[in-house]
Protein backbone atom coordinates (compact mmCIF):
# COMPACT_ATOMS: atom_id res chain seq x y z
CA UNK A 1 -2.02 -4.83 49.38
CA UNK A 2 0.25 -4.74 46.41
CA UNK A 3 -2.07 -6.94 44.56
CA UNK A 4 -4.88 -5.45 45.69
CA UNK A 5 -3.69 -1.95 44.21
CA UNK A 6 -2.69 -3.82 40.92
CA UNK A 7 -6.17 -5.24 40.51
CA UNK A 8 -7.80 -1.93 40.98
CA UNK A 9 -5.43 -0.29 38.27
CA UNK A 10 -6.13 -2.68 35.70
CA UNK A 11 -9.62 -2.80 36.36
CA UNK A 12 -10.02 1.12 35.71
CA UNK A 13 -7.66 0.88 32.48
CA UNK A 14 -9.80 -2.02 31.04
CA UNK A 15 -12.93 0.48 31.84
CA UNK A 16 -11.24 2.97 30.54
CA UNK A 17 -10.24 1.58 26.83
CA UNK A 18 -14.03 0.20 26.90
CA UNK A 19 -15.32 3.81 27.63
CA UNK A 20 -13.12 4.92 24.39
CA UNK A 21 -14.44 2.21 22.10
CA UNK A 22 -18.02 2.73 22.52
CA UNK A 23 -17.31 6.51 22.57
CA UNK A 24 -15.36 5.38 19.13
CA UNK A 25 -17.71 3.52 17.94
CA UNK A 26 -20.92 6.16 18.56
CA UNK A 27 -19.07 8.63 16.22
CA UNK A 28 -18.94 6.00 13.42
CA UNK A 29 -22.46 5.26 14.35
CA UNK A 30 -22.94 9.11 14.30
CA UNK A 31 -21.13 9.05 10.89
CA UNK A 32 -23.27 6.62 9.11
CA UNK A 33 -26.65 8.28 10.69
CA UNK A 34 -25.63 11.57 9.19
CA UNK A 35 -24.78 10.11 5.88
CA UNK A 36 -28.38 8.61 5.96
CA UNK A 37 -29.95 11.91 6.51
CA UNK A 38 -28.24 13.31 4.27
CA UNK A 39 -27.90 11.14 0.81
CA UNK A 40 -26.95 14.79 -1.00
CA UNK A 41 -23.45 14.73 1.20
CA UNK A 42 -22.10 11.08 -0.16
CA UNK A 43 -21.52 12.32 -4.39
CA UNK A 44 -18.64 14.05 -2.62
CA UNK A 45 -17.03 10.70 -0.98
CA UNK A 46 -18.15 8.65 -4.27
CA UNK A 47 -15.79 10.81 -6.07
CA UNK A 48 -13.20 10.46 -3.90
CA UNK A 49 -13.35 6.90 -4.70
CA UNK A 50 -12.69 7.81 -8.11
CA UNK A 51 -10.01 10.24 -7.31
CA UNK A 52 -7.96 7.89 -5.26
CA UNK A 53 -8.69 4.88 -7.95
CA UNK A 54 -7.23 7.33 -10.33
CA UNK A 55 -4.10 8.39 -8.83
CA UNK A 56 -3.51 4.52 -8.09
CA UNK A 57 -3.20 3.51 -11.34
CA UNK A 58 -0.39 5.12 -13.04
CA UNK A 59 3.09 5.95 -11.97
CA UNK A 60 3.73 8.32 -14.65
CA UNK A 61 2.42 11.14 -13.25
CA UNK A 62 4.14 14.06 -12.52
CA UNK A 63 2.77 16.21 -9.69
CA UNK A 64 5.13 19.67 -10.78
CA UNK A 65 3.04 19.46 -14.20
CA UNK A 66 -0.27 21.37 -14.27
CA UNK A 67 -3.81 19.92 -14.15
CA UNK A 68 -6.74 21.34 -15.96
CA UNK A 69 -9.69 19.87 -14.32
CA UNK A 70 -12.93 19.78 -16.91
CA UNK A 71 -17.01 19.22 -16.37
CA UNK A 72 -17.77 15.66 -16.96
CA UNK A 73 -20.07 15.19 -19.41
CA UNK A 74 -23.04 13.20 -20.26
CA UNK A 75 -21.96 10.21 -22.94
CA UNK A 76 -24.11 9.74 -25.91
CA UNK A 77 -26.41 7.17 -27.34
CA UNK A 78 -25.21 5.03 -30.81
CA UNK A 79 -27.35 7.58 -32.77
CA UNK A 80 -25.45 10.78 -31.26
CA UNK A 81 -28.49 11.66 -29.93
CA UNK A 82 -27.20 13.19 -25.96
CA UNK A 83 -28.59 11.58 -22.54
CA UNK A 84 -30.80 13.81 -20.94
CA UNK A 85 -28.63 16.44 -19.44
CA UNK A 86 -28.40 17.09 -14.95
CA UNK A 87 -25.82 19.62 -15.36
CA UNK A 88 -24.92 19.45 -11.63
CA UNK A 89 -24.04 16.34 -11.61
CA UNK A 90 -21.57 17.07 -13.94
CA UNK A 91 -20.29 20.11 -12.87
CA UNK A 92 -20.25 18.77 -9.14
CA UNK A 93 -17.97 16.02 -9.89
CA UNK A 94 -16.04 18.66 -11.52
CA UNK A 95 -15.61 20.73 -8.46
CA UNK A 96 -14.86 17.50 -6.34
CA UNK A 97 -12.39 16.19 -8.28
CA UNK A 98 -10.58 19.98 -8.22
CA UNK A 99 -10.67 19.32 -4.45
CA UNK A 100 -9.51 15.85 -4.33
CA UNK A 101 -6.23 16.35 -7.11
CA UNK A 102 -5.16 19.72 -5.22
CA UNK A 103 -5.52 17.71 -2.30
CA UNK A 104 -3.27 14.89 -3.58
CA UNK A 105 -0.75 17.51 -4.50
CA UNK A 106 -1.20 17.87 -8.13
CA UNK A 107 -1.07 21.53 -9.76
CA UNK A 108 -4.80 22.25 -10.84
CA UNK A 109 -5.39 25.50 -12.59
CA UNK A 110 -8.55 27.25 -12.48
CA UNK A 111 -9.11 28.36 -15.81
CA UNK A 112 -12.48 29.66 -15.31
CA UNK A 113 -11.21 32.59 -13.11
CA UNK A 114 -12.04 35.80 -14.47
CA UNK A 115 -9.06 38.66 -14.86
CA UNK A 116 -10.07 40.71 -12.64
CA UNK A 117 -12.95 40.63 -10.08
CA UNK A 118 -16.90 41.60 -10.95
CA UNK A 119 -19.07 42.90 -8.53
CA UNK A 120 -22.77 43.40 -8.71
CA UNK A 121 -25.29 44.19 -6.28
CA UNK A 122 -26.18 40.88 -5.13
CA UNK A 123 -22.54 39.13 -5.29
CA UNK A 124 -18.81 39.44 -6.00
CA UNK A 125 -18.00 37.05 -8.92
CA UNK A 126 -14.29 35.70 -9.59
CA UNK A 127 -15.31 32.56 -12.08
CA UNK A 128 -17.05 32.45 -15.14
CA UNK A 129 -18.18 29.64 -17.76
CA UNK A 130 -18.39 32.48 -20.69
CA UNK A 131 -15.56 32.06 -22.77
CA UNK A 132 -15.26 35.28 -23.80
CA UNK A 133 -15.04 36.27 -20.36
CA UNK A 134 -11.94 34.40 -19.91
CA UNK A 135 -8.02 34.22 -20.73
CA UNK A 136 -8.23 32.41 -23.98
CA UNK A 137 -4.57 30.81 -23.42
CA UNK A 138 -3.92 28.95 -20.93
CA UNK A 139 -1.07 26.17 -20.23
CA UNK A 140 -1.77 22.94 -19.36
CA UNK A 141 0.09 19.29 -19.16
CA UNK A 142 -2.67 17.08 -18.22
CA UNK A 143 -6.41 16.93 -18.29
CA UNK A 144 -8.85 15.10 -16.15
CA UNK A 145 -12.27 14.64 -17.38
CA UNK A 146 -14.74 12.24 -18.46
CA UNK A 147 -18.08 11.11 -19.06
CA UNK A 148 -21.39 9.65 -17.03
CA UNK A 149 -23.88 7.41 -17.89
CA UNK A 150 -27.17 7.28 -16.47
CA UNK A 151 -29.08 3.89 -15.60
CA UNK A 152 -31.87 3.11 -13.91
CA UNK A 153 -30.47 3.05 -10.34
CA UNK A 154 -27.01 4.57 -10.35
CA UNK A 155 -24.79 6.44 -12.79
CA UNK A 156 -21.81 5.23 -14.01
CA UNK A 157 -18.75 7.63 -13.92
CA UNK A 158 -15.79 7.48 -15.96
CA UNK A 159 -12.61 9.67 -15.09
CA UNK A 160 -9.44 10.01 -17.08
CA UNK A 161 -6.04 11.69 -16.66
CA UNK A 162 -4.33 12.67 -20.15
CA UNK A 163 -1.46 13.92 -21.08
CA UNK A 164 -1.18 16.84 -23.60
CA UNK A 165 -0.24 17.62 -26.58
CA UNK A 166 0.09 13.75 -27.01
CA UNK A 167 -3.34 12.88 -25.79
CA UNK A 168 -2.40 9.49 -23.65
CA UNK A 169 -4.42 8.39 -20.97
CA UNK A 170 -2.15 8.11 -18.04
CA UNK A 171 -4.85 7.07 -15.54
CA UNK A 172 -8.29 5.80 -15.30
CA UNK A 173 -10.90 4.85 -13.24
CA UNK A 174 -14.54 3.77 -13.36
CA UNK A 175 -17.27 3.46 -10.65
CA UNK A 176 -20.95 3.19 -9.83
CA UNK A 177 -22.65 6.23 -8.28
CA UNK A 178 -26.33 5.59 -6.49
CA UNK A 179 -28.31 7.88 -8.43
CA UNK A 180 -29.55 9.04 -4.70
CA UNK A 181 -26.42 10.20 -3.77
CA UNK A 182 -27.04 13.57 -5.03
CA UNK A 183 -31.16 13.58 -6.09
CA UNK A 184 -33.71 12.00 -4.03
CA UNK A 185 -34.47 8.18 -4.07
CA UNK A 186 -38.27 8.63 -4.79
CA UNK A 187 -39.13 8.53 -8.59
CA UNK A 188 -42.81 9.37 -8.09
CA UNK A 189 -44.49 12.74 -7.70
CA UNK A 190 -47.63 14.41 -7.91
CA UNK A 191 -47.98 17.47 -9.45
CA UNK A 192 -51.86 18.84 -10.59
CA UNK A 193 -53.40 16.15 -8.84
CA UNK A 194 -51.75 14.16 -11.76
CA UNK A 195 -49.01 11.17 -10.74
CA UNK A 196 -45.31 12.00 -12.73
CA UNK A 197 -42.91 9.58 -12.73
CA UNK A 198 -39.85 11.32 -12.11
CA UNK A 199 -36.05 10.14 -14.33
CA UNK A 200 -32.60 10.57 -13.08
């Protein structure tokens, strides 16, 4: 009867730890379905590839010194003439960086908030890109920016972390972003019963 008993309870455990992995493994099937729906969501988890590739790399930073996160920016061809310009792109990687170093526990300032807050009929506004808008000192040790360049089927994104006033790169990191992780994949549209093909 003992046995019998013993069987029966191992039985329902092994059932049991099955019943968890499947339910497991639907939620990372769940996961990767979502992701493919929607390609916009996976800049955000590209970046924190960079993020964590960055912080890897150096053991010289110190997390009590302050961050100033800037826009990354579009690199330029030999003849200084600029890559075409996708401003969000830029600006998102920006905003997911911010996320990523206050979430590592680095001091990042937010140097584009206003002094005090503006309110219009439409929306309250606490951030501004204008410099005159803004406090024209502010105090920073390090700053993290860097570049992007566009290619045919993904973007290559450069991130540094330098230290200030001496302007040495602490950190580094470089990675290749699908250029349908933020913008559609198709490159062909009609517009005026005309066919456009459409650039990155």
């Amino acid at each position: 009867m003992r046995t019998l008993c013993l069987m029966i309870l191992t039985g329902t455990l092994i059932s049991g730890c099955a019943i968890t992995d499947l339910m497991d493994e639907s939620k990372d099937l769940a996961d990767v379905t979502v992701s493919s729906a929607h390609p916009s969501n996976t800049l955000h988890r590209h970046v924190e590839k960079l993020a964590r590739q960055l912080l890897s790399t150096s053991q010289l930073i110190d997390t009590t010194n302050v961050v100033a996160v800037g826009t990354i920016l579009p690199t330029m061809h030999a003849n200084g003439e600029p890559l075409p310009s996708h401003l969000a792109l830029g600006l998102q990687i920006q905003e997911s960086l911010m996320t990523f170093a206050t979430q590592a526990g680095l001091k990042v300032i937010e140097y584009k908030t206003l002094p005090s807050i503006k309110i219009s009929a439409h929306a309250d506004k606490m951030l501004s890109r204008q410099v005159n808008e803004l406090n024209p000192t502010i105090a920073a040790d390090y700053f993290l920016t860097g570049t992007y360049t566009l290619q045919e089927n993904n973007t290559i994104v450069n991130i540094r972390l330098i230290q200030i006033p001496e302007n040495i790169v602490l950190a580094a990191a470089t990675d290749y972003v699908p250029n349908d992780a933020m913008w559609s994949a198709s490159k062909i549209s009609m517009k005026n019963n005309q066919i456009y093909r459409n650039t990155y």
